[in-house]
N, C-alpha and C. Protein backbone atom coordinates (compact mmCIF):
# COMPACT_ATOMS: atom_id res chain seq x y z
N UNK A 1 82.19 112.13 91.10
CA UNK A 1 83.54 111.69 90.79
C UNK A 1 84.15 111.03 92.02
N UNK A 2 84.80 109.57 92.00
CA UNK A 2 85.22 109.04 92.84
C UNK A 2 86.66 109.77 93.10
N UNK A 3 87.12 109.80 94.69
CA UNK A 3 88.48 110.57 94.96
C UNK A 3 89.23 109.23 94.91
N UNK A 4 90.57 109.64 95.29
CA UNK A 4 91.66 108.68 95.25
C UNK A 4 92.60 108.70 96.59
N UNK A 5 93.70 108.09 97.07
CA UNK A 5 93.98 108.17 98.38
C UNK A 5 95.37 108.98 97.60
N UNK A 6 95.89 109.76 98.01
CA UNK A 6 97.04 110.49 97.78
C UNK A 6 98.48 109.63 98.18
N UNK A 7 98.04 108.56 98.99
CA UNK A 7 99.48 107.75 99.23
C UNK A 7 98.85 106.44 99.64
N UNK A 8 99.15 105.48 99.48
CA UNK A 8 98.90 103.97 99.82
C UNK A 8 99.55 103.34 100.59
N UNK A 9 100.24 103.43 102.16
CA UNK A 9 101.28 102.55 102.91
C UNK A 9 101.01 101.08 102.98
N UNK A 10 101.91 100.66 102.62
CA UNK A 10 101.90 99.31 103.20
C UNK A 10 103.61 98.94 103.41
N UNK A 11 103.54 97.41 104.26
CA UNK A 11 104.32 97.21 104.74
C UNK A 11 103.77 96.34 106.19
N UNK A 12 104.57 95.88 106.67
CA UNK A 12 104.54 94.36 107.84
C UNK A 12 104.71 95.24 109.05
N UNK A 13 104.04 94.24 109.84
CA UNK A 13 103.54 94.66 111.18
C UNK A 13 104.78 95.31 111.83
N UNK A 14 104.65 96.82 112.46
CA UNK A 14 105.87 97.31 112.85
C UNK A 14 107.22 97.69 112.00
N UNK A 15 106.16 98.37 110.93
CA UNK A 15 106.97 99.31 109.78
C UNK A 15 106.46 100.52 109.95
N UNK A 16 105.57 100.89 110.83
CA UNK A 16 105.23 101.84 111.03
C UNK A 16 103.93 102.58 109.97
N UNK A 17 103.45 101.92 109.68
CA UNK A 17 102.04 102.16 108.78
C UNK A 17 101.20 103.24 109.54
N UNK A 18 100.87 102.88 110.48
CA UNK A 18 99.68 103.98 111.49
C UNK A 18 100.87 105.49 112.26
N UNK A 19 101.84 105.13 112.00
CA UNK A 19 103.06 106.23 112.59
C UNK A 19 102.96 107.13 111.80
N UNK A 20 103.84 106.50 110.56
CA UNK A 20 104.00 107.76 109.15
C UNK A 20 102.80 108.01 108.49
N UNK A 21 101.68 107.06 108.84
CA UNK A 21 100.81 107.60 107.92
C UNK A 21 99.79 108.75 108.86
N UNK A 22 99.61 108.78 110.14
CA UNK A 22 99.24 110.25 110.82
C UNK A 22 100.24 110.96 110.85
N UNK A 23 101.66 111.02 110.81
CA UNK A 23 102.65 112.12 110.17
C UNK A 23 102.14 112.68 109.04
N UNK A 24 102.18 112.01 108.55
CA UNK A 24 102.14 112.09 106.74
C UNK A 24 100.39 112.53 106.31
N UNK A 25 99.95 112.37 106.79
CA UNK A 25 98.30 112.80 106.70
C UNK A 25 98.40 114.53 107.50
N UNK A 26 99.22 114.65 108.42
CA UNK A 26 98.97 115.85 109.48
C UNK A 26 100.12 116.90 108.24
N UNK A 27 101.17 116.18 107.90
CA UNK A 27 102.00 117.27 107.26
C UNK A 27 101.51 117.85 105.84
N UNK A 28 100.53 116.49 105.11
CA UNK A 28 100.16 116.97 104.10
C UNK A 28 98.25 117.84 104.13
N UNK A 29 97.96 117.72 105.46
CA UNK A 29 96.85 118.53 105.77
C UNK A 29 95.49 117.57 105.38
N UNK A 30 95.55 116.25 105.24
CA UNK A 30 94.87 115.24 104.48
C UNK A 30 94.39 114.60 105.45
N UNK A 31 92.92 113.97 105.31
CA UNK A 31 92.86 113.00 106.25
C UNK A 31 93.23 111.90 106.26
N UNK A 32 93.54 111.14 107.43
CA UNK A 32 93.80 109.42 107.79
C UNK A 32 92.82 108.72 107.54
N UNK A 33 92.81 106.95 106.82
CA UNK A 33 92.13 105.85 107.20
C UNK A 33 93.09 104.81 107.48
N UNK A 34 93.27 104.67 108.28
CA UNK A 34 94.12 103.14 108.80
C UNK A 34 93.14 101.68 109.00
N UNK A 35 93.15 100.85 107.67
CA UNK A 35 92.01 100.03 107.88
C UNK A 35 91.93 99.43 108.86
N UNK A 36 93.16 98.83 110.01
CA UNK A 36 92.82 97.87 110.76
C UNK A 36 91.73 98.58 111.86
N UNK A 37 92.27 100.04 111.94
CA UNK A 37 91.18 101.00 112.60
C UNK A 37 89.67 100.73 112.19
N UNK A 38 89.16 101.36 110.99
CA UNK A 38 87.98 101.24 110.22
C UNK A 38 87.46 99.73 110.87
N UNK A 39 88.47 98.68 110.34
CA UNK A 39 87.60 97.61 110.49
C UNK A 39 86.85 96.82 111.81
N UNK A 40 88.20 97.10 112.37
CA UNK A 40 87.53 97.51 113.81
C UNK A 40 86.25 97.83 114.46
N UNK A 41 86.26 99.35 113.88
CA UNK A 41 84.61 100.32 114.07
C UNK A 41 83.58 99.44 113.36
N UNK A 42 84.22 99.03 111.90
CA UNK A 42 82.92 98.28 111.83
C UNK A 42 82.61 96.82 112.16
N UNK A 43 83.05 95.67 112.33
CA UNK A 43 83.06 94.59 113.24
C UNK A 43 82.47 95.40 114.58
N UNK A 44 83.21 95.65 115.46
CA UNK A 44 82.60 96.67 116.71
C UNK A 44 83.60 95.81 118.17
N UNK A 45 84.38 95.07 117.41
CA UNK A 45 85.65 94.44 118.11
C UNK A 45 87.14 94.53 118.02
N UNK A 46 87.83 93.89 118.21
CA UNK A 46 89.51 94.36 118.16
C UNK A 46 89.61 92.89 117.02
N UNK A 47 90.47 93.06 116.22
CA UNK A 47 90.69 92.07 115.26
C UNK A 47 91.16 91.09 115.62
N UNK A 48 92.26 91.02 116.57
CA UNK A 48 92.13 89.93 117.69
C UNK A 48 90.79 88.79 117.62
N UNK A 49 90.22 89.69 118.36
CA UNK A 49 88.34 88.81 118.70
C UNK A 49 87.99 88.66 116.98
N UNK A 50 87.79 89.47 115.81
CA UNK A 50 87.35 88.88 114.81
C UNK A 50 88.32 87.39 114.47
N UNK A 51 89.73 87.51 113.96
CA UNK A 51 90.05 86.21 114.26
C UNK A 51 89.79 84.83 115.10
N UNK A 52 89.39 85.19 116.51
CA UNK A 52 88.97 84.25 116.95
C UNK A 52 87.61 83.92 117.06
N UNK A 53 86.96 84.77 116.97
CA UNK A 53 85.58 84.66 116.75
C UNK A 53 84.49 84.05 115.24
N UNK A 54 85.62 84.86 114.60
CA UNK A 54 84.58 84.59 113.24
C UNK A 54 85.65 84.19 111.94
N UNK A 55 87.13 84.17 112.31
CA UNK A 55 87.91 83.19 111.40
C UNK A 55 88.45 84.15 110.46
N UNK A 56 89.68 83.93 110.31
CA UNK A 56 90.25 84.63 109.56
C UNK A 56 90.15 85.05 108.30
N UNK A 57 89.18 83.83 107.77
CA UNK A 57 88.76 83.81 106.21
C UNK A 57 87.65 85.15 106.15
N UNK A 58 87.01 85.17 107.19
CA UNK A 58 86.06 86.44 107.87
C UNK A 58 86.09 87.61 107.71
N UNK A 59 87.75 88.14 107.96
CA UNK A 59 88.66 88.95 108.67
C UNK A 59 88.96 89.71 107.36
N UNK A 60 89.13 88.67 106.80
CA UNK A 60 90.60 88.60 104.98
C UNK A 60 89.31 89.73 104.74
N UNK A 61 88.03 89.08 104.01
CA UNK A 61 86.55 89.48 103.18
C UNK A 61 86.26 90.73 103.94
N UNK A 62 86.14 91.19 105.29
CA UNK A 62 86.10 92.51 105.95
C UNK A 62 87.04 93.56 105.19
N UNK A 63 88.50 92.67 105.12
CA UNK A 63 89.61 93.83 104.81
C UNK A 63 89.62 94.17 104.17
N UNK A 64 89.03 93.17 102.74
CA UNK A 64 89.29 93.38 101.48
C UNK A 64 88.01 94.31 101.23
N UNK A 65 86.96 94.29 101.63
CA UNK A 65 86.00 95.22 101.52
C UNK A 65 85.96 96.26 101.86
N UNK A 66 86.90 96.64 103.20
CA UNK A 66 87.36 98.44 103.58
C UNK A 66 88.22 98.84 102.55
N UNK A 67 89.00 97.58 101.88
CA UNK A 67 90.52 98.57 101.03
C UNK A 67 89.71 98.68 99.81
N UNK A 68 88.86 98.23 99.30
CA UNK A 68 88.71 98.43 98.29
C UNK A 68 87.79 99.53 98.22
N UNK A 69 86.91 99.52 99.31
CA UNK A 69 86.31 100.93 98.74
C UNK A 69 87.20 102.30 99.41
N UNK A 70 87.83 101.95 100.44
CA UNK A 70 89.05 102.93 100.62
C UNK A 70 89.84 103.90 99.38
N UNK A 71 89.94 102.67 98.45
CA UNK A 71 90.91 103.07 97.31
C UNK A 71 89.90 103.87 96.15
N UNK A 72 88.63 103.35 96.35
CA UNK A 72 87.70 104.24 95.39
C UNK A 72 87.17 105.87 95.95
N UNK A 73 87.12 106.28 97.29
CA UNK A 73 86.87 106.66 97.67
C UNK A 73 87.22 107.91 98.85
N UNK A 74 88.69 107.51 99.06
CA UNK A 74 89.07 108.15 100.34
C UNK A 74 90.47 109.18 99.75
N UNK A 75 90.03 110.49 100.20
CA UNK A 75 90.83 111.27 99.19
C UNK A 75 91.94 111.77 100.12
N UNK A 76 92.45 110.98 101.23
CA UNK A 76 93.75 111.33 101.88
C UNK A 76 94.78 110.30 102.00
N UNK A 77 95.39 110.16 103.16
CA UNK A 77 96.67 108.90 103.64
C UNK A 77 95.83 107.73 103.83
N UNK A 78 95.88 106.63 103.20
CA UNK A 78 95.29 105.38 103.47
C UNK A 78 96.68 104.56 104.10
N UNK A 79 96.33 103.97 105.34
CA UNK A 79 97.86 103.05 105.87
C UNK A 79 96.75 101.69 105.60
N UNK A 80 97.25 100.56 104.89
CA UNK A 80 96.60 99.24 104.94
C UNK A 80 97.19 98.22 106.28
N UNK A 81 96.40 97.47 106.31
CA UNK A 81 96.99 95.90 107.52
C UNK A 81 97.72 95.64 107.03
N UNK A 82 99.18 94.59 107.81
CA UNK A 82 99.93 94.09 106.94
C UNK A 82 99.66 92.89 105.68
N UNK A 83 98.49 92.13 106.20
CA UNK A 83 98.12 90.92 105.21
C UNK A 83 97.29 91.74 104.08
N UNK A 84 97.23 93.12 104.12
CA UNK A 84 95.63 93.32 102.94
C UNK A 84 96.00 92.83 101.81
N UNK A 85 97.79 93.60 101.29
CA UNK A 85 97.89 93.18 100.39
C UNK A 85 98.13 91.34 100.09
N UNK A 86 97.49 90.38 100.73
CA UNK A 86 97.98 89.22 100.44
C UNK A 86 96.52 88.56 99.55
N UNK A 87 95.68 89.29 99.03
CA UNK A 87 94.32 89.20 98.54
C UNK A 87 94.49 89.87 97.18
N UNK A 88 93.85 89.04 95.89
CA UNK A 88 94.65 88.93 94.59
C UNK A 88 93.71 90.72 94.77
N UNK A 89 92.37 90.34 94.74
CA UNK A 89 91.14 91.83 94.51
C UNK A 89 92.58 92.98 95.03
N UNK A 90 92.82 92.92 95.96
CA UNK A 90 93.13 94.24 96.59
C UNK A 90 94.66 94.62 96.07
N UNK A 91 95.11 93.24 95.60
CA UNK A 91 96.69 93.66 94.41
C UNK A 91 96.12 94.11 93.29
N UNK A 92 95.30 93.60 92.91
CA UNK A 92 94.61 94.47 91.42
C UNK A 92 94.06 95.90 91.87
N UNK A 93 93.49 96.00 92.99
CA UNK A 93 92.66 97.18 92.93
C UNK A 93 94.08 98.48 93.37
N UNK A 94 95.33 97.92 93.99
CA UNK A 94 96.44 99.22 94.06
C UNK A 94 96.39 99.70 92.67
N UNK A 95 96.94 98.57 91.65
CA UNK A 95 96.98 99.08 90.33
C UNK A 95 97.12 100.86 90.30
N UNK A 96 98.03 102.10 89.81
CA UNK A 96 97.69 102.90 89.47
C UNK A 96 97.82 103.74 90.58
N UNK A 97 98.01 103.69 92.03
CA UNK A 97 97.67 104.34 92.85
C UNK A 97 99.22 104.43 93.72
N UNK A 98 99.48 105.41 94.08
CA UNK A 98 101.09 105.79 95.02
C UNK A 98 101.37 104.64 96.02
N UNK A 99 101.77 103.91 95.24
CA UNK A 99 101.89 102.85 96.67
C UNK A 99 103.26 103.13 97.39
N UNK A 100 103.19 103.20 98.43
CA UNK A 100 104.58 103.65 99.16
C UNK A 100 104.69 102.38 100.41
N UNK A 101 105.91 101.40 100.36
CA UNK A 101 106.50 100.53 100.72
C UNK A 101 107.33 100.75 101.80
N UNK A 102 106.86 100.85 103.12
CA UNK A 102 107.59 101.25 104.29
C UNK A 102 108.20 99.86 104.72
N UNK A 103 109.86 99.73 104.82
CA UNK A 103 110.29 98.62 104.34
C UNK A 103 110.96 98.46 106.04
N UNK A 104 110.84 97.76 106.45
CA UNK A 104 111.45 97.64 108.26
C UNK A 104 112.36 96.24 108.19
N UNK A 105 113.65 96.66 108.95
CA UNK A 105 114.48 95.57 109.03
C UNK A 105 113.71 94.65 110.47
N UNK A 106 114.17 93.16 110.17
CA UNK A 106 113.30 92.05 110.95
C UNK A 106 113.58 92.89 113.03
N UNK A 107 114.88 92.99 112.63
CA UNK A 107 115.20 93.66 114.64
C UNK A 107 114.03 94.36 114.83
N UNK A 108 114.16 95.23 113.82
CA UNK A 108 113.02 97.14 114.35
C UNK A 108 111.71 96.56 114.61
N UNK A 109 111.18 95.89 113.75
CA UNK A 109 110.03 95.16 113.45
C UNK A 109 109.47 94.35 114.75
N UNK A 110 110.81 93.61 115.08
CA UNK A 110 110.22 93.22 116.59
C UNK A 110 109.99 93.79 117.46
N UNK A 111 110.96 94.85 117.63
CA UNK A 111 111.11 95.67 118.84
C UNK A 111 109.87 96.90 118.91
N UNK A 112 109.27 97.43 117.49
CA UNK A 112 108.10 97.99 117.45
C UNK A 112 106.73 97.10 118.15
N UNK A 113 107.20 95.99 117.14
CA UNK A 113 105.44 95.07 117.08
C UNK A 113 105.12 94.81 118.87
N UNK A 114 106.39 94.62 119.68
CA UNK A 114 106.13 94.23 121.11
C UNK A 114 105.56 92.77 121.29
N UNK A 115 106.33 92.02 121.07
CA UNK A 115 105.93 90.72 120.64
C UNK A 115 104.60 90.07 121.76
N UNK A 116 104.66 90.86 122.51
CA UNK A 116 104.20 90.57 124.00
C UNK A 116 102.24 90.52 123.67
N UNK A 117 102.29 91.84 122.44
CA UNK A 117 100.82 92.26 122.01
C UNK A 117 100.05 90.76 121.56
N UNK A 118 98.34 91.48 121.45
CA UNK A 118 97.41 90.38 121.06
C UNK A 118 97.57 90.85 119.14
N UNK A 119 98.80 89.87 118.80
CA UNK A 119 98.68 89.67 117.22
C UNK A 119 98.62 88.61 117.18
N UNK A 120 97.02 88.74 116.35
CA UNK A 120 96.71 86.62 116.16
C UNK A 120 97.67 86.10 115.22
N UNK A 121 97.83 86.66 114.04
CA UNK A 121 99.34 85.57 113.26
C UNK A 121 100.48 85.78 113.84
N UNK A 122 100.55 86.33 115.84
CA UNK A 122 102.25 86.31 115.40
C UNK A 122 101.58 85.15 116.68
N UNK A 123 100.51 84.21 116.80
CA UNK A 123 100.65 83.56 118.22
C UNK A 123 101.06 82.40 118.08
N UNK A 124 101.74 81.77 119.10
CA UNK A 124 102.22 80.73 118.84
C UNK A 124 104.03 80.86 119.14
N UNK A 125 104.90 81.15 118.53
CA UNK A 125 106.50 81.79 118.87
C UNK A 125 106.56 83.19 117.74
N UNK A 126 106.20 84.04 118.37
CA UNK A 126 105.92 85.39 117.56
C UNK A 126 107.34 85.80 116.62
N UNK A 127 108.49 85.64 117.54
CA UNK A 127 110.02 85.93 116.72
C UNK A 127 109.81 85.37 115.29
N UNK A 128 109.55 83.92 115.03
CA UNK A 128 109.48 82.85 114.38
C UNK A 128 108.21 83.14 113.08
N UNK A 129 107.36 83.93 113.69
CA UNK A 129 105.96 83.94 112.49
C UNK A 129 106.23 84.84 112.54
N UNK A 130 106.87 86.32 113.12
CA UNK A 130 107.10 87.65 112.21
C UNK A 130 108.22 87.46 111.63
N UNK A 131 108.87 86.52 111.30
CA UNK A 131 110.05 86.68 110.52
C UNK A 131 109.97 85.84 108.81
N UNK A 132 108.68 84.83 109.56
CA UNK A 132 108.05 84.19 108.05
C UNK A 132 107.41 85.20 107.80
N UNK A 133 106.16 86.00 108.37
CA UNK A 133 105.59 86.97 107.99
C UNK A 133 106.28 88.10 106.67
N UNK A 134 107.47 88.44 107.33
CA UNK A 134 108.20 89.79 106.45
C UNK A 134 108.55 89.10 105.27
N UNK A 135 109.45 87.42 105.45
CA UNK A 135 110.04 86.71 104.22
C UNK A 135 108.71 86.25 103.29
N UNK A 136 107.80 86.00 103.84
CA UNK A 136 106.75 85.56 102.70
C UNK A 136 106.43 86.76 102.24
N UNK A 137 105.95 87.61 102.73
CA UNK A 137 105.35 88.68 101.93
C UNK A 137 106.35 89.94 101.28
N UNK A 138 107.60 89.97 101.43
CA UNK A 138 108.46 90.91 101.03
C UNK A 138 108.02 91.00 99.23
N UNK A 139 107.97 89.65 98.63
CA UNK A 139 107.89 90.02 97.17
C UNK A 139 107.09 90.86 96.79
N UNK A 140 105.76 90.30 97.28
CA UNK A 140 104.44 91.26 97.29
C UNK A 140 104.45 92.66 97.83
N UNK A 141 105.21 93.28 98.86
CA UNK A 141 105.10 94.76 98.89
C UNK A 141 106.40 94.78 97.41
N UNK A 142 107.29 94.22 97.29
CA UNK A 142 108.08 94.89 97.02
C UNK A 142 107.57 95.18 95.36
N UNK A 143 106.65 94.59 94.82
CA UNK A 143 106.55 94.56 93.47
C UNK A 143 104.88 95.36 93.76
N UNK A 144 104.09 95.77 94.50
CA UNK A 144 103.26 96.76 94.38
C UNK A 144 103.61 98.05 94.74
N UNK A 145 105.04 98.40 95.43
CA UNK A 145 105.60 99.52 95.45
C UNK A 145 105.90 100.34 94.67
N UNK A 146 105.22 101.35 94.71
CA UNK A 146 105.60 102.68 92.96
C UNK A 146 106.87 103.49 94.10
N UNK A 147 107.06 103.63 95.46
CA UNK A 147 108.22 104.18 96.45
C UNK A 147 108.63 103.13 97.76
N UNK A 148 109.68 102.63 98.24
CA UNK A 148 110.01 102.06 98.97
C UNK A 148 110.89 103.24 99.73
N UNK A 149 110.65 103.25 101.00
CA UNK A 149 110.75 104.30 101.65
C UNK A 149 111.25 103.28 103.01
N UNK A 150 112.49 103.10 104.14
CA UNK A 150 113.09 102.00 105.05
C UNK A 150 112.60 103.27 106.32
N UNK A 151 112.06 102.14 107.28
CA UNK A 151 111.40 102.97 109.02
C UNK A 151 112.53 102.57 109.58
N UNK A 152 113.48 101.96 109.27
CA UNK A 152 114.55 101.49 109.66
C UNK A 152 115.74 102.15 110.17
N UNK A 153 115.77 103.16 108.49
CA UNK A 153 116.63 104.16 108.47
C UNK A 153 116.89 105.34 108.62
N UNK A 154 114.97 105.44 109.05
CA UNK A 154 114.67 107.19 108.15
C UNK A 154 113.88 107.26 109.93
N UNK A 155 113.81 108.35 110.61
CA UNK A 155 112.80 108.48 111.72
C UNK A 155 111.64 108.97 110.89
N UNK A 156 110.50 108.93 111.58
CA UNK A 156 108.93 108.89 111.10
C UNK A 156 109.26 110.63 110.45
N UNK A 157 109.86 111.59 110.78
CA UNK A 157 109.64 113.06 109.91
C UNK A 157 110.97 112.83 108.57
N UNK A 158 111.76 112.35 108.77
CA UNK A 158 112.33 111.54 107.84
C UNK A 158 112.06 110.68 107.10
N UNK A 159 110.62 109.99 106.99
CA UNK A 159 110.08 108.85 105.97
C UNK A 159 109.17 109.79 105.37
N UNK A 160 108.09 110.47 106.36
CA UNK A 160 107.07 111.57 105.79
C UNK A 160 107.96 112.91 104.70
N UNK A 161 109.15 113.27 104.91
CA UNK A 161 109.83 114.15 103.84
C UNK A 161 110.30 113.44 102.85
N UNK A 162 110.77 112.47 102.62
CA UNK A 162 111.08 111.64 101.88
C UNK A 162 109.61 111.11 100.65
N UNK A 163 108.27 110.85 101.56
CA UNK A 163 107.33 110.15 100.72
C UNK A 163 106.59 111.69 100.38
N UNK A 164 106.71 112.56 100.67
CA UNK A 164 106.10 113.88 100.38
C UNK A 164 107.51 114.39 98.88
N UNK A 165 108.28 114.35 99.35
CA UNK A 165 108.99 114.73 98.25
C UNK A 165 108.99 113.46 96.68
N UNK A 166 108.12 112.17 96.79
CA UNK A 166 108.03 111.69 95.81
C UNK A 166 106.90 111.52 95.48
N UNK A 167 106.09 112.06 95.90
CA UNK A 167 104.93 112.11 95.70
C UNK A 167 104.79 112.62 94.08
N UNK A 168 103.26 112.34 93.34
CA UNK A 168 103.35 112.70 91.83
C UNK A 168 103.45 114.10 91.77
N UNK A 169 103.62 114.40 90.88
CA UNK A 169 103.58 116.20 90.59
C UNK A 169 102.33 116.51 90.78
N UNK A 170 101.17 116.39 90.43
CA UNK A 170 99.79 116.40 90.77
C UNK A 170 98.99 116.82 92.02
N UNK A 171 99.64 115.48 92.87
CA UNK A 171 99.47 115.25 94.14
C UNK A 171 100.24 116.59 95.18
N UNK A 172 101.68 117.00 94.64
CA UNK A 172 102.47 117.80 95.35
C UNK A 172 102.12 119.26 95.52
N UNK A 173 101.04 119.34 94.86
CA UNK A 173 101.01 120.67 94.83
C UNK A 173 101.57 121.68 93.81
N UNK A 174 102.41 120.76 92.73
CA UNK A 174 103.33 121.32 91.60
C UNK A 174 102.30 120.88 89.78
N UNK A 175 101.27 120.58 90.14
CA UNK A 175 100.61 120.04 88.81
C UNK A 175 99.57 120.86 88.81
């Protein structure tokens, strides 16, 4: 029997995906996969170097191949990259599954991401492509979200009580 991930984060670079989701994995006693991690281990480089090395189109087909068997397979906190969901496979394959929408205002977002870091889509004027970044893709978290949960508003034990208390009945420990 294939497992399922008990929560699905997504959300744009410096919403805190890899934050709440080892909160949220440690409070609910579950293990972590944070794909940009995974993909990482398996490339055997920093995604950085896969972008420049082997092309983003490269990168996309890596991601989409950790989330998807992630989602068949991994029976704790899955945090996704911010682009995974921009791949039709991996919007079809949430289908059905807790997607929880960690929603970050554009300020926080900068001031997390550290504009200073090696993020290949923010290079070039980083302010400027994380702010297309959040506006292009807002529709897309916002319409695969089954919980929208703001890193904005809530501190990281404040987003993790919040996505633990909406969690399914099943999942909570109450089914």
């Amino acid at each position: 029997m294939m497992s399922r991930p008990i929560a699905v984060l997504i959300g744009s670079p410096g919403s805190g995906k890899s934050t709440v989701g080892a909160a949220l994995a440690a409070r609910l006693g579950a293990p972590l996969v944070d794909t940009d991690a995974e993909i990482e281990t398996r490339a055997g480089k920093p995604i950085g170097d896969i972008f420049v090395e082997d092309g983003e189109p490269a990168f996309r087909e890596l991601e989409r191949a950790v989330v998807v068997e992630a989602l068949t397979g991994h029976p704790g906190v899955l945090a996704l990259g911010g682009g995974a969901v921009l791949h039709p496979d991996t919007r079809a394959a949430l289908a059905g599954h807790h997607v929880v929408y960690l929603q970050v205002e554009f300020a926080d977002a900068a001031k997390r991401v550290g504009l200073d870091q090696a993020r290949p889509l923010l290079l070039g004027n980083p302010r400027a492509r994380l702010k297309a970044l959040l506006e292009e893709r807002l529709p897309i978290y916002e319409s695969l979200a089954t919980v929208t949960v703001s890193t904005s508003t809530h501190r990281v034990e404040e987003a993790v009580e919040e996505i633990v208390a909406r969690l399914p009945a099943a999942r909570n420990g109450e089914g």
